[in-house]
C-alpha atoms as a PDB file:
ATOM      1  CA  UNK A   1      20.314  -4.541  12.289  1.00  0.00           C
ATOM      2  CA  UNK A   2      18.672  -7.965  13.415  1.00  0.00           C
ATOM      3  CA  UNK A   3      16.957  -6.493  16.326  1.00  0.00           C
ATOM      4  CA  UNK A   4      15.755  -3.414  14.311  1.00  0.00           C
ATOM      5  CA  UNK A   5      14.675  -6.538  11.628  1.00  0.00           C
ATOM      6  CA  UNK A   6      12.944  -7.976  13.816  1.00  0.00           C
ATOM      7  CA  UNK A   7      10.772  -5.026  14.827  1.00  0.00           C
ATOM      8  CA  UNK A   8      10.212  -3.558  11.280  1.00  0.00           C
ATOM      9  CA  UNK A   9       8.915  -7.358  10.136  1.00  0.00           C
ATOM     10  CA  UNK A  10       5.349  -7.066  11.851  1.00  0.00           C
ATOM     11  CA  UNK A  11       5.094  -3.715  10.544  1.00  0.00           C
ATOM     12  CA  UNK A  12       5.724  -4.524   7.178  1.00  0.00           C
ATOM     13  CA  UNK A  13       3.793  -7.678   6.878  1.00  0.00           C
ATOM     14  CA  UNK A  14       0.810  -5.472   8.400  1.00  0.00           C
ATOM     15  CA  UNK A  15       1.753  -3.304   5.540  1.00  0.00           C
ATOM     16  CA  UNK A  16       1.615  -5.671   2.919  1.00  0.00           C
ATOM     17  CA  UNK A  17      -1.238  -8.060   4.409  1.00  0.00           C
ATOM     18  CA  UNK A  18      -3.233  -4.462   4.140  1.00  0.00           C
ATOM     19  CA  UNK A  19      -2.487  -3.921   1.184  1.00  0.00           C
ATOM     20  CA  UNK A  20      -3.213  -7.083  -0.380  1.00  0.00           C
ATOM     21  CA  UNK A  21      -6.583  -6.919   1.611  1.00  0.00           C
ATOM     22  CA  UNK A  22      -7.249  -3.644  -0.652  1.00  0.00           C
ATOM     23  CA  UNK A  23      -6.122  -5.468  -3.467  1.00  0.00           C
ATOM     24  CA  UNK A  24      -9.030  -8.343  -2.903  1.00  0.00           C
ATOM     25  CA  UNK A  25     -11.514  -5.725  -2.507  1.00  0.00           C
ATOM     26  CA  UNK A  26     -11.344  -4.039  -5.498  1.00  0.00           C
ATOM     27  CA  UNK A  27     -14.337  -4.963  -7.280  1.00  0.00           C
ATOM     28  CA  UNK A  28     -16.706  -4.558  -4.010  1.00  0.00           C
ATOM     29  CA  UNK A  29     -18.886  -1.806  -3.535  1.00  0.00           C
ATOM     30  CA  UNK A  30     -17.343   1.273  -2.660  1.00  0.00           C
ATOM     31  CA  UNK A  31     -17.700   1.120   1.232  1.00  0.00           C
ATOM     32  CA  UNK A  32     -16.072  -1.985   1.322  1.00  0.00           C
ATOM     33  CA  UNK A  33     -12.906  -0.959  -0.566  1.00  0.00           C
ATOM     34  CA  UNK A  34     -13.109   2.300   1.535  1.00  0.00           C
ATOM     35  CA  UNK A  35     -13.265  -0.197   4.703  1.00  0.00           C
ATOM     36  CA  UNK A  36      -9.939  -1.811   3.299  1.00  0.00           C
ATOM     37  CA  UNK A  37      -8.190   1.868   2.164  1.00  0.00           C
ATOM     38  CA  UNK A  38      -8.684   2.546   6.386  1.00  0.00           C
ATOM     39  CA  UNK A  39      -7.037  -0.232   6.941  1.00  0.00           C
ATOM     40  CA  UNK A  40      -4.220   0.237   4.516  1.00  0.00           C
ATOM     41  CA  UNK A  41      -3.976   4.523   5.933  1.00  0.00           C
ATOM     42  CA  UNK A  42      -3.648   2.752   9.723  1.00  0.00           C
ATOM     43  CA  UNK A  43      -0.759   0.658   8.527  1.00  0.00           C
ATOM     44  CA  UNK A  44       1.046   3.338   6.742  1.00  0.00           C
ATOM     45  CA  UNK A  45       0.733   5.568   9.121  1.00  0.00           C
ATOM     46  CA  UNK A  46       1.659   2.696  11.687  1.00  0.00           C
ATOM     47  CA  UNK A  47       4.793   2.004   9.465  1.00  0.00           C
ATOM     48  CA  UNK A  48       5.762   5.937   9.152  1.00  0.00           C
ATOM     49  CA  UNK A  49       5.667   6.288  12.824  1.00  0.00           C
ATOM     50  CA  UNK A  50       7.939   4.055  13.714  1.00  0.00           C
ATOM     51  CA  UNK A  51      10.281   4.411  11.251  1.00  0.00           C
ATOM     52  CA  UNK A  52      11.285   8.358  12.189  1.00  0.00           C
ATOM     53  CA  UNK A  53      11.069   6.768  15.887  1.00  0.00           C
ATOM     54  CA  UNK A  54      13.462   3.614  15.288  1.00  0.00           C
ATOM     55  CA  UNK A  55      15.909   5.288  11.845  1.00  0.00           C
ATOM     56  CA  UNK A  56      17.320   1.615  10.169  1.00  0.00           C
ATOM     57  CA  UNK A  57      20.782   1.569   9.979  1.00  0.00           C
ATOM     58  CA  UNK A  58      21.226   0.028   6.882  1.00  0.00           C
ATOM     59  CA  UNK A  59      20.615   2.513   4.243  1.00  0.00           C
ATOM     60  CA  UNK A  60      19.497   0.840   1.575  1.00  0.00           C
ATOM     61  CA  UNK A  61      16.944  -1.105   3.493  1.00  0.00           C
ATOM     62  CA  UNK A  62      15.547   1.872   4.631  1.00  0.00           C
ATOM     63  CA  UNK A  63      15.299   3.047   0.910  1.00  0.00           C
ATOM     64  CA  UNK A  64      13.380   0.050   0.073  1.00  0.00           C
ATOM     65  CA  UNK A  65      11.257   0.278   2.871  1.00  0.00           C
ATOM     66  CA  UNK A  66      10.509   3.526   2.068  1.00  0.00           C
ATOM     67  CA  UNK A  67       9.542   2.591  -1.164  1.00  0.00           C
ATOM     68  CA  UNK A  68       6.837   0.282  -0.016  1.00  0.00           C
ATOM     69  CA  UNK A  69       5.360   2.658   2.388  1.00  0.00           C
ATOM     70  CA  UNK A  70       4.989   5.248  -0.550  1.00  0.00           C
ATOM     71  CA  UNK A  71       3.715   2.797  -2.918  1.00  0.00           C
ATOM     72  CA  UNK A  72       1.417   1.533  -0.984  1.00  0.00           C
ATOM     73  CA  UNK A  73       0.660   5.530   0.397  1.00  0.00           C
ATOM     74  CA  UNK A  74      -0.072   5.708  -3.466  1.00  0.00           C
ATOM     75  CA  UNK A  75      -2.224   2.706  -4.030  1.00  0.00           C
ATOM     76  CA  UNK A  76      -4.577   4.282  -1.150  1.00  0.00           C
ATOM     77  CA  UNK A  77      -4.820   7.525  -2.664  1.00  0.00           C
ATOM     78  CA  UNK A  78      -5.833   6.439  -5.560  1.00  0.00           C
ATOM     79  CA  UNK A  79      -8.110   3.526  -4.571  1.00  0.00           C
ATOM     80  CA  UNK A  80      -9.693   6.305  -2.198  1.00  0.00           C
ATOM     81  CA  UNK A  81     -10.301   8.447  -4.999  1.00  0.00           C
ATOM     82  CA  UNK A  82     -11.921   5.623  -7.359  1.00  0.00           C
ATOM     83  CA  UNK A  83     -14.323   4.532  -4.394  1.00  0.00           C
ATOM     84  CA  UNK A  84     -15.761   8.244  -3.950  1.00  0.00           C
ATOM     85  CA  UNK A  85     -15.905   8.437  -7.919  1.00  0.00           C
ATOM     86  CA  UNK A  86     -18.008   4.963  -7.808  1.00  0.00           C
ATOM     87  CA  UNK A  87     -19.501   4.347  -4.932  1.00  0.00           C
ATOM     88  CA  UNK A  88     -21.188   0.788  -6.727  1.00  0.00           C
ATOM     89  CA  UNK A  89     -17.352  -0.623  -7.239  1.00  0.00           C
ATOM     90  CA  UNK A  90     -15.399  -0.157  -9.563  1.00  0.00           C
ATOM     91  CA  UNK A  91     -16.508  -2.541 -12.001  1.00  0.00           C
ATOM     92  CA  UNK A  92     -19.916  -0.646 -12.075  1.00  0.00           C
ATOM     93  CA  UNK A  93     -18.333   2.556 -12.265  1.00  0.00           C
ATOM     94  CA  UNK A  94     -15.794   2.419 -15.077  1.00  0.00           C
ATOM     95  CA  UNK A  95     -18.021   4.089 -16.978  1.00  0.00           C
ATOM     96  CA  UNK A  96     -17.592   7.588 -15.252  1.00  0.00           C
ATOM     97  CA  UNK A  97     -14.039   7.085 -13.814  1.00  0.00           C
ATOM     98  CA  UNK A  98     -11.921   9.011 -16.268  1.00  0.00           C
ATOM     99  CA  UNK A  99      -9.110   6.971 -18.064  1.00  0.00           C
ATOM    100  CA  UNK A 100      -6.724   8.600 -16.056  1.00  0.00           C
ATOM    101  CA  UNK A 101      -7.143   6.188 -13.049  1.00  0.00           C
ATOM    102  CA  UNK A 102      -6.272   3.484 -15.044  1.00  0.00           C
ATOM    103  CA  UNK A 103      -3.180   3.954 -16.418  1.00  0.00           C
ATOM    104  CA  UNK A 104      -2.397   5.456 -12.596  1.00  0.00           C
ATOM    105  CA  UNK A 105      -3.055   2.196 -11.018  1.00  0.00           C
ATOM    106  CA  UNK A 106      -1.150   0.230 -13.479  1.00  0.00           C
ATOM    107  CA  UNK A 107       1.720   2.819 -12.649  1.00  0.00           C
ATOM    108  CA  UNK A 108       0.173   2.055  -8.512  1.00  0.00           C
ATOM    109  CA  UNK A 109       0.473  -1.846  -8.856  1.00  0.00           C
ATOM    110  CA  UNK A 110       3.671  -1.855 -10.825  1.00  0.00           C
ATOM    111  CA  UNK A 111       5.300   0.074  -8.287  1.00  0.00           C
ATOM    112  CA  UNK A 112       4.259  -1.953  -5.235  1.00  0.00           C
ATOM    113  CA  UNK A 113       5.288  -4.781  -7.083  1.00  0.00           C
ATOM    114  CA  UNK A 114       8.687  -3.612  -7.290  1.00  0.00           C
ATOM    115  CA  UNK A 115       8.309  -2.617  -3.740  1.00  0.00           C
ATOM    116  CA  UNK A 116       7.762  -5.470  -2.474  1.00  0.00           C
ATOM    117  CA  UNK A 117      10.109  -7.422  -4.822  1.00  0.00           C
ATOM    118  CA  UNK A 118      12.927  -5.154  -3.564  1.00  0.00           C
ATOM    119  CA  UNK A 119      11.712  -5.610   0.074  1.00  0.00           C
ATOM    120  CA  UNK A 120      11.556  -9.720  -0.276  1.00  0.00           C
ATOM    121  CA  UNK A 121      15.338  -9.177  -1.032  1.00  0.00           C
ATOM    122  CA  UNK A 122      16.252  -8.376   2.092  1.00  0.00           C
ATOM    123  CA  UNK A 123      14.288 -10.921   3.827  1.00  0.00           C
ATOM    124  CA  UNK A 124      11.498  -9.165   4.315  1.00  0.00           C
ATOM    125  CA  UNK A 125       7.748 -11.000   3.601  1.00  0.00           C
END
């Protein structure tokens, strides 16, 4: 478990530094928070790659890790969507984003916060 630890934490922090680059981004223009949704699709897919190469052998790890990589596969979805919809940022567009996307990225961050709470448990960062 240490070794595959060890190998998974570079991956993850990739993960989460990505993700928290998204997260700063969010009230840039549109290609700018596309920029940072690349970035976040390059570490998911990085992350989802290795993990059906290297399986973790403790299962509930792998659940939580999982769990990040799917809430953060979420947050880019939707953060994609919302910078096609308003291409000015998203503070310029919430006018003609529907109120949909709000109440999906409060679902979006409050699952990567548990994510990454649940991660940070195993001693993960």
């Amino acid at each position: 478990m240490r070794q595959w630890r060890r190998e998974a934490s570079p991956l993850i922090a990739a993960l989460c530094s990505a993700q928290q680059e998204l997260m700063i981004a969010v009230g840039d223009p549109g290609v700018t928070v596309l920029a940072a949704c690349d970035q976040l699709d390059r570490a998911i897919a990085d992350a989802e790659l290795w993990m059906i190469s290297n399986p973790c052998p403790d299962g509930q790890v792998a659940e939580s890790v999982s769990d990040l990589v799917a809430a953060c596969s979420g947050m880019w979805a939707m953060m994609t969507a919302i910078a096609r919809r308003a291409p000015a940022g998203i503070d310029a567009g919430a006018q003609v984003l529907p109120r949909t996307f709000s109440g999906y990225m409060v679902e979006r961050v409050t699952a990567l916060a548990h994510a990454r709470d649940d991660i940070r448990r195993f001693g993960f960062r």
